[in-house]
PDB file of N, CA and C in Angstrom:
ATOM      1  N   UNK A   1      18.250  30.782   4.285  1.00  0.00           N
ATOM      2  CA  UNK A   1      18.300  29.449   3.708  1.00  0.00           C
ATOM      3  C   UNK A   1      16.909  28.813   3.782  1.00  0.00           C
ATOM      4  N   UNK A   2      16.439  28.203   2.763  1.00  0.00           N
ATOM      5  CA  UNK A   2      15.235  27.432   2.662  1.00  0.00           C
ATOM      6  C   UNK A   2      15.223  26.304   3.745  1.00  0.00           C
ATOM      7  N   UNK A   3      14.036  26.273   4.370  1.00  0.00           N
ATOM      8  CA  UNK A   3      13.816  24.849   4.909  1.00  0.00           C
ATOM      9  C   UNK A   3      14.218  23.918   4.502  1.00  0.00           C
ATOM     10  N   UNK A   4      14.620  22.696   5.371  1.00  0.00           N
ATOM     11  CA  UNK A   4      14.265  21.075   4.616  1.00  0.00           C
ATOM     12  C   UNK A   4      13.661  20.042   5.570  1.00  0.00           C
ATOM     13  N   UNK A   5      13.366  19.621   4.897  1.00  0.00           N
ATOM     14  CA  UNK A   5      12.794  18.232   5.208  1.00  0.00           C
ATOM     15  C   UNK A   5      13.204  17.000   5.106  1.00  0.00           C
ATOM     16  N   UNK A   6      13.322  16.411   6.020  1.00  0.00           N
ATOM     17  CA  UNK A   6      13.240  14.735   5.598  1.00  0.00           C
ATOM     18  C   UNK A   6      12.105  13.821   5.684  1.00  0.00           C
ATOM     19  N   UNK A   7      12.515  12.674   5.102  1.00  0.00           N
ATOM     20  CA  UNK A   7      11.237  11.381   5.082  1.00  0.00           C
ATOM     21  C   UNK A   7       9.960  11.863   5.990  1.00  0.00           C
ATOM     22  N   UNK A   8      10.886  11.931   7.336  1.00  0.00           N
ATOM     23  CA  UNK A   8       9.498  11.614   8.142  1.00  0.00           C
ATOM     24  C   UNK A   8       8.965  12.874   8.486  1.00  0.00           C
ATOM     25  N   UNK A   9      10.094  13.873   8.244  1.00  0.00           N
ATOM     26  CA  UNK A   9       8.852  15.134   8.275  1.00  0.00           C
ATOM     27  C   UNK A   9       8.259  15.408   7.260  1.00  0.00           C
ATOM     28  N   UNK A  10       8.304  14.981   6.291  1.00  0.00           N
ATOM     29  CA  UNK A  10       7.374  14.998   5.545  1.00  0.00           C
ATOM     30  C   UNK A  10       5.974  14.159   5.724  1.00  0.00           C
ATOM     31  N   UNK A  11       6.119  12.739   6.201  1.00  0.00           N
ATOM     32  CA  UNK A  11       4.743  11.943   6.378  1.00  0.00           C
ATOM     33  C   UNK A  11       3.898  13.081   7.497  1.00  0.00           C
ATOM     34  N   UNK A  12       4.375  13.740   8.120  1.00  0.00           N
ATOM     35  CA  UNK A  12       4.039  14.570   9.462  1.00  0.00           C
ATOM     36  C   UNK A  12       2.972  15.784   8.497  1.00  0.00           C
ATOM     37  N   UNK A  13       3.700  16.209   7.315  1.00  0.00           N
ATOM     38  CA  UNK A  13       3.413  17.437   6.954  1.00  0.00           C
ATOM     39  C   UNK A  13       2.288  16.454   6.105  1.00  0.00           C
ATOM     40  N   UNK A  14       2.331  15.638   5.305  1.00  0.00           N
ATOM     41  CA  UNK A  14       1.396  14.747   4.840  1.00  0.00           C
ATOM     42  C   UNK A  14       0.416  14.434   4.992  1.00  0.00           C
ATOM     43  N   UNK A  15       0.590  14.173   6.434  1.00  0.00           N
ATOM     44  CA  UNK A  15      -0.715  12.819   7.166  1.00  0.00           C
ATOM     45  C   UNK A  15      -0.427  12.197   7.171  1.00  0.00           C
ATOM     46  N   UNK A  16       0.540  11.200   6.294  1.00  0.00           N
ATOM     47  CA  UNK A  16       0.648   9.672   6.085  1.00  0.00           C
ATOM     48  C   UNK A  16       1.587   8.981   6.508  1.00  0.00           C
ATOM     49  N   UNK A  17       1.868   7.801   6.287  1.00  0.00           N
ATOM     50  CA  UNK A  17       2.965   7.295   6.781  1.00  0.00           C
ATOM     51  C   UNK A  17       3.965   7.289   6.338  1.00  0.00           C
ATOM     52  N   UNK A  18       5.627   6.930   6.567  1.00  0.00           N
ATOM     53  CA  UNK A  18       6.660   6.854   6.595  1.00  0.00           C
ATOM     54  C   UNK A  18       6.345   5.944   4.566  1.00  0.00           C
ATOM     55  N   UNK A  19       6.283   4.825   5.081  1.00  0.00           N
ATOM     56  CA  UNK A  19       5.871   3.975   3.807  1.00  0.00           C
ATOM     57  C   UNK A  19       5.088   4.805   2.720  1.00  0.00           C
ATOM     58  N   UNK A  20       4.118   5.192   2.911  1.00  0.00           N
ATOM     59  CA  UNK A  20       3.407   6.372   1.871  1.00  0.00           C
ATOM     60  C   UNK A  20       4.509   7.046   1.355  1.00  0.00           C
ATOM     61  N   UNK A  21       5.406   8.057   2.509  1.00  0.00           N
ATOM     62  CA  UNK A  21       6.515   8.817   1.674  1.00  0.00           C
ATOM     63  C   UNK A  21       7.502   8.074   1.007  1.00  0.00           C
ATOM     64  N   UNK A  22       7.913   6.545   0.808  1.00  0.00           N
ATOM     65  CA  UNK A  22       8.636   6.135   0.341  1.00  0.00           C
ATOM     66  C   UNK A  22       8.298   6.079  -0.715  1.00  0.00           C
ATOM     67  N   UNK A  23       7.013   5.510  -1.200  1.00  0.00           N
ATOM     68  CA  UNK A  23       6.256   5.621  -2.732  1.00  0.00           C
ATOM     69  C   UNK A  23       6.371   6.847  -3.228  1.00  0.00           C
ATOM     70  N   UNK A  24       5.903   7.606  -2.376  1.00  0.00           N
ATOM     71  CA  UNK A  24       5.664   9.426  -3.330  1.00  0.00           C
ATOM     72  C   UNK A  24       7.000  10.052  -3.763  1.00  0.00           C
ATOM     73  N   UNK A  25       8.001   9.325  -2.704  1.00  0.00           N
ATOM     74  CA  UNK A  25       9.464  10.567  -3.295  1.00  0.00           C
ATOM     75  C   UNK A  25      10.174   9.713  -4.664  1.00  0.00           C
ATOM     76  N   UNK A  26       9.693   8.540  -4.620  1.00  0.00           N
ATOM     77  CA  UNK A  26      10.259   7.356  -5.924  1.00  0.00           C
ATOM     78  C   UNK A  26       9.528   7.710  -7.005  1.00  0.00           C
ATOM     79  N   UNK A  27       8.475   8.232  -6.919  1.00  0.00           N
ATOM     80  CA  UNK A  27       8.034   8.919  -8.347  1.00  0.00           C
ATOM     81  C   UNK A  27       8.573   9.961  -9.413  1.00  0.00           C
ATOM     82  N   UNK A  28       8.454   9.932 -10.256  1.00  0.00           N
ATOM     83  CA  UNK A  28       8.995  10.835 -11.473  1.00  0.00           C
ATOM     84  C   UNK A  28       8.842  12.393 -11.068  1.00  0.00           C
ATOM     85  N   UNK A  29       7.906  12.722 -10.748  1.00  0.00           N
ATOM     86  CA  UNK A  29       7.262  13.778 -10.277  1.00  0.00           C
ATOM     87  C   UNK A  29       7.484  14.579  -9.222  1.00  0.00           C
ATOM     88  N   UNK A  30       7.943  13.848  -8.091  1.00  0.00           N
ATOM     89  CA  UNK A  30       8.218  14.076  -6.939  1.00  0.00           C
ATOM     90  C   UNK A  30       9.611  14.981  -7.035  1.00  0.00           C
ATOM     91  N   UNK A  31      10.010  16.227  -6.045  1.00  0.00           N
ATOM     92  CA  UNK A  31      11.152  17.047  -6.481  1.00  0.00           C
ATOM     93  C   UNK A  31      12.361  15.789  -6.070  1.00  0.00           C
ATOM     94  N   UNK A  32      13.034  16.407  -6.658  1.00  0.00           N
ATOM     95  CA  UNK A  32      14.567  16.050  -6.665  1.00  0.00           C
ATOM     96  C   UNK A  32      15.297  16.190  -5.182  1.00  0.00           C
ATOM     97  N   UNK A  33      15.583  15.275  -4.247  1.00  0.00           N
ATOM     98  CA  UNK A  33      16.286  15.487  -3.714  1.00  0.00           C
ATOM     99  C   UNK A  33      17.553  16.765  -3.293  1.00  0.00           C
ATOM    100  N   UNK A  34      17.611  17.826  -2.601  1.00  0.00           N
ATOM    101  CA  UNK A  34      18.472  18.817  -2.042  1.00  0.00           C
ATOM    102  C   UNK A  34      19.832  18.084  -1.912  1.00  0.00           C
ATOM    103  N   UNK A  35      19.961  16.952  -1.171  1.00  0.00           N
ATOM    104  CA  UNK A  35      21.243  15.988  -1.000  1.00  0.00           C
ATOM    105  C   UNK A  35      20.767  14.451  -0.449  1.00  0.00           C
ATOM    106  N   UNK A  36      21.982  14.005  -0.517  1.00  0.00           N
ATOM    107  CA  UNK A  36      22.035  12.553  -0.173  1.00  0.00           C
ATOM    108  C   UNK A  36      22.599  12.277   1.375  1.00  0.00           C
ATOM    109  N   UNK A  37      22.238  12.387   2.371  1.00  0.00           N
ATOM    110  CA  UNK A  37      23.011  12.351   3.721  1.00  0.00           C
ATOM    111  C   UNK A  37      23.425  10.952   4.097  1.00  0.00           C
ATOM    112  N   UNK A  38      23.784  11.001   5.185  1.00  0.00           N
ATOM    113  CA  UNK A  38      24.066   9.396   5.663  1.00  0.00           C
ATOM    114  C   UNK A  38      23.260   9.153   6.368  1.00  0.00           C
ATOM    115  N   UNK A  39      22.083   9.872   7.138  1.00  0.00           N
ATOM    116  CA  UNK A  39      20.932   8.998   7.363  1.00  0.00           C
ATOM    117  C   UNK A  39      19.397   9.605   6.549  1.00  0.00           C
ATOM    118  N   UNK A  40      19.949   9.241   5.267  1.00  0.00           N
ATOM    119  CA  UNK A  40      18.478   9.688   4.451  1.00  0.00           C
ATOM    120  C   UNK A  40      18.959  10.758   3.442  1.00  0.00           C
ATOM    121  N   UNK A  41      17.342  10.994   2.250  1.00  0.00           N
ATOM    122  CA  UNK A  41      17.715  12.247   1.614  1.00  0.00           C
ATOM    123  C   UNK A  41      17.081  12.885   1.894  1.00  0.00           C
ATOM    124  N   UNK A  42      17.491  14.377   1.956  1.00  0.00           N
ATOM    125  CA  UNK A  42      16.433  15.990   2.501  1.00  0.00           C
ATOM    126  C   UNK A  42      16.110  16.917   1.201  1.00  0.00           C
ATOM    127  N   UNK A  43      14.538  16.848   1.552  1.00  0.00           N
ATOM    128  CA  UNK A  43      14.151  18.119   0.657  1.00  0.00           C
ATOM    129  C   UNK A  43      14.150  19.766   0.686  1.00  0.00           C
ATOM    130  N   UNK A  44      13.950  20.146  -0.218  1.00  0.00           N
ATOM    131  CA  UNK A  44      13.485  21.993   0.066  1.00  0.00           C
ATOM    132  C   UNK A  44      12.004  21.842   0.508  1.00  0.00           C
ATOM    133  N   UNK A  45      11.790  22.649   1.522  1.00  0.00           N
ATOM    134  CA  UNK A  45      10.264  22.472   2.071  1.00  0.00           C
ATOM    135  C   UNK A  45       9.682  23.027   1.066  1.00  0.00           C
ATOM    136  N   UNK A  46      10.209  24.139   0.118  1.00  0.00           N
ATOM    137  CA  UNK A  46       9.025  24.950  -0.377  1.00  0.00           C
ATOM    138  C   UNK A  46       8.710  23.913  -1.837  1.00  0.00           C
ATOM    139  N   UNK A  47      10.090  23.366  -2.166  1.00  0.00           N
ATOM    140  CA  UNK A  47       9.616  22.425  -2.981  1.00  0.00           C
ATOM    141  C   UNK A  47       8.818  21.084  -3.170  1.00  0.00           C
ATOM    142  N   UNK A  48       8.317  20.299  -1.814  1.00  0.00           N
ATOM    143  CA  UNK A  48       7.473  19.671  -1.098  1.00  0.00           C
ATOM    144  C   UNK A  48       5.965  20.534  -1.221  1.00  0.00           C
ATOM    145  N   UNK A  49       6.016  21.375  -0.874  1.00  0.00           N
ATOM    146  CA  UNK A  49       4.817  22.307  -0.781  1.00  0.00           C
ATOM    147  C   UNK A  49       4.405  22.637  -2.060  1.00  0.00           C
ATOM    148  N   UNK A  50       5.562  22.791  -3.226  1.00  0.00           N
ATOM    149  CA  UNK A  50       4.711  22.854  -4.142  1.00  0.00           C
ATOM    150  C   UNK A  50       3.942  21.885  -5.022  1.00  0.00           C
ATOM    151  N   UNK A  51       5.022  20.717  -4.912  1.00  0.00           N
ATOM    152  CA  UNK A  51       4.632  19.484  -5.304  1.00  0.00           C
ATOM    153  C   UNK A  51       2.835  19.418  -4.939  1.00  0.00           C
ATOM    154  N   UNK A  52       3.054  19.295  -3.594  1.00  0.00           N
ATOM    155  CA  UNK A  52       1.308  18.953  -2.970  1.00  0.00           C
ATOM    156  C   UNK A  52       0.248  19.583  -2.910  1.00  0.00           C
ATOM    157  N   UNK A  53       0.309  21.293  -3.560  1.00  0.00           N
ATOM    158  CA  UNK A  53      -0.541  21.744  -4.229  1.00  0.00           C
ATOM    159  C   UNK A  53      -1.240  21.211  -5.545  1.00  0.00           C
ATOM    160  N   UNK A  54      -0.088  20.857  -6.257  1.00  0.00           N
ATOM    161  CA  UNK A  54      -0.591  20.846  -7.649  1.00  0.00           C
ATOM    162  C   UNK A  54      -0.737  18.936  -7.284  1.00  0.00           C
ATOM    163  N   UNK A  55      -1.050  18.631  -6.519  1.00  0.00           N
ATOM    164  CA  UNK A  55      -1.833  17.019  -6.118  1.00  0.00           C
ATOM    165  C   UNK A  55      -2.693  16.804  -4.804  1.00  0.00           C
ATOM    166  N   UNK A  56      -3.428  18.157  -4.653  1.00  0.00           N
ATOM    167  CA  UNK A  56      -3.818  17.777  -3.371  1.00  0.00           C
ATOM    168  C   UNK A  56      -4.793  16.686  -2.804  1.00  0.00           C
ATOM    169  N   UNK A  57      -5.510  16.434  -3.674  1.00  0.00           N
ATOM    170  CA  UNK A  57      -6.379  14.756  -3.868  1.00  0.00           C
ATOM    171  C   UNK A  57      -5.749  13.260  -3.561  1.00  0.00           C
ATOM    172  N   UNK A  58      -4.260  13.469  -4.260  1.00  0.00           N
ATOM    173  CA  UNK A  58      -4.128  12.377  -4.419  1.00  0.00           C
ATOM    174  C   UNK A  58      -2.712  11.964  -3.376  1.00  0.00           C
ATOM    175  N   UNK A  59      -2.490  12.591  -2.566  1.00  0.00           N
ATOM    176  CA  UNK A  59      -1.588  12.753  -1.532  1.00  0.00           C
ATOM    177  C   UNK A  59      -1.581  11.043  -0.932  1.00  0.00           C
ATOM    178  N   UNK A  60      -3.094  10.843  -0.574  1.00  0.00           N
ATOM    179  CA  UNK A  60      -3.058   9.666   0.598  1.00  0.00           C
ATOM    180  C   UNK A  60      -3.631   8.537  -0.534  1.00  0.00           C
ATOM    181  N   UNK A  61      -3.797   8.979  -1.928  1.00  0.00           N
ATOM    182  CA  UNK A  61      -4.817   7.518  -2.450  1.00  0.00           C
ATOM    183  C   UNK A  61      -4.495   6.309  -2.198  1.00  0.00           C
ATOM    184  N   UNK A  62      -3.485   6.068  -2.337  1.00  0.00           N
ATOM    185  CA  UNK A  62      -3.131   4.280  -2.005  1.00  0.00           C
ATOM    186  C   UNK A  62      -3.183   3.892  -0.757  1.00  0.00           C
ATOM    187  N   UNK A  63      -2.592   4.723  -0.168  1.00  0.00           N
ATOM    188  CA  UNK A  63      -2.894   4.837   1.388  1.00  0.00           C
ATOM    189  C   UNK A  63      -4.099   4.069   2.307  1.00  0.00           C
ATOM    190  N   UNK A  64      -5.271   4.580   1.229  1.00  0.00           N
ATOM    191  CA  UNK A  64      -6.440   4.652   1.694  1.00  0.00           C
ATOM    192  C   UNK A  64      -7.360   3.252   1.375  1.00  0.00           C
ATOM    193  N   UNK A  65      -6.520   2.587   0.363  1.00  0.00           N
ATOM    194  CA  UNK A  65      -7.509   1.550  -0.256  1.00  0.00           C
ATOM    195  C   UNK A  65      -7.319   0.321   0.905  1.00  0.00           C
TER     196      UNK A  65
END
């Protein structure tokens, strides 16, 4: 079975914060949610990973200003 992830392991795998991942997973772009739990939604890690290849620049931009 594939990894998953949630919110905050993702800011972990990120760098960034909790808030950062709230912006990035609300985007169009961002994968699709695996499921909807009752505390949060979880991703496929490998699908996280691929996402942030093909953006590796722009991971922290807002972040940063």
């Amino acid at each position: 079975m594939d990894e998953i992830l949630a919110a905050a392991e993702i800011a972990d795998y990120l760098g960034v914060t909790r808030q950062r991942v709230a912006v990035l997973v609300d985007r169009a772009d961002f994968p699709e949610p695996l499921a909807h739990l009752s505390v949060g939604r979880i991703w496929r890690t490998s699908n996280v990973r691929r996402w942030t290849s093909q953006r590796p620049h722009r991971i922290q931009e807002d972040e940063q200003k």
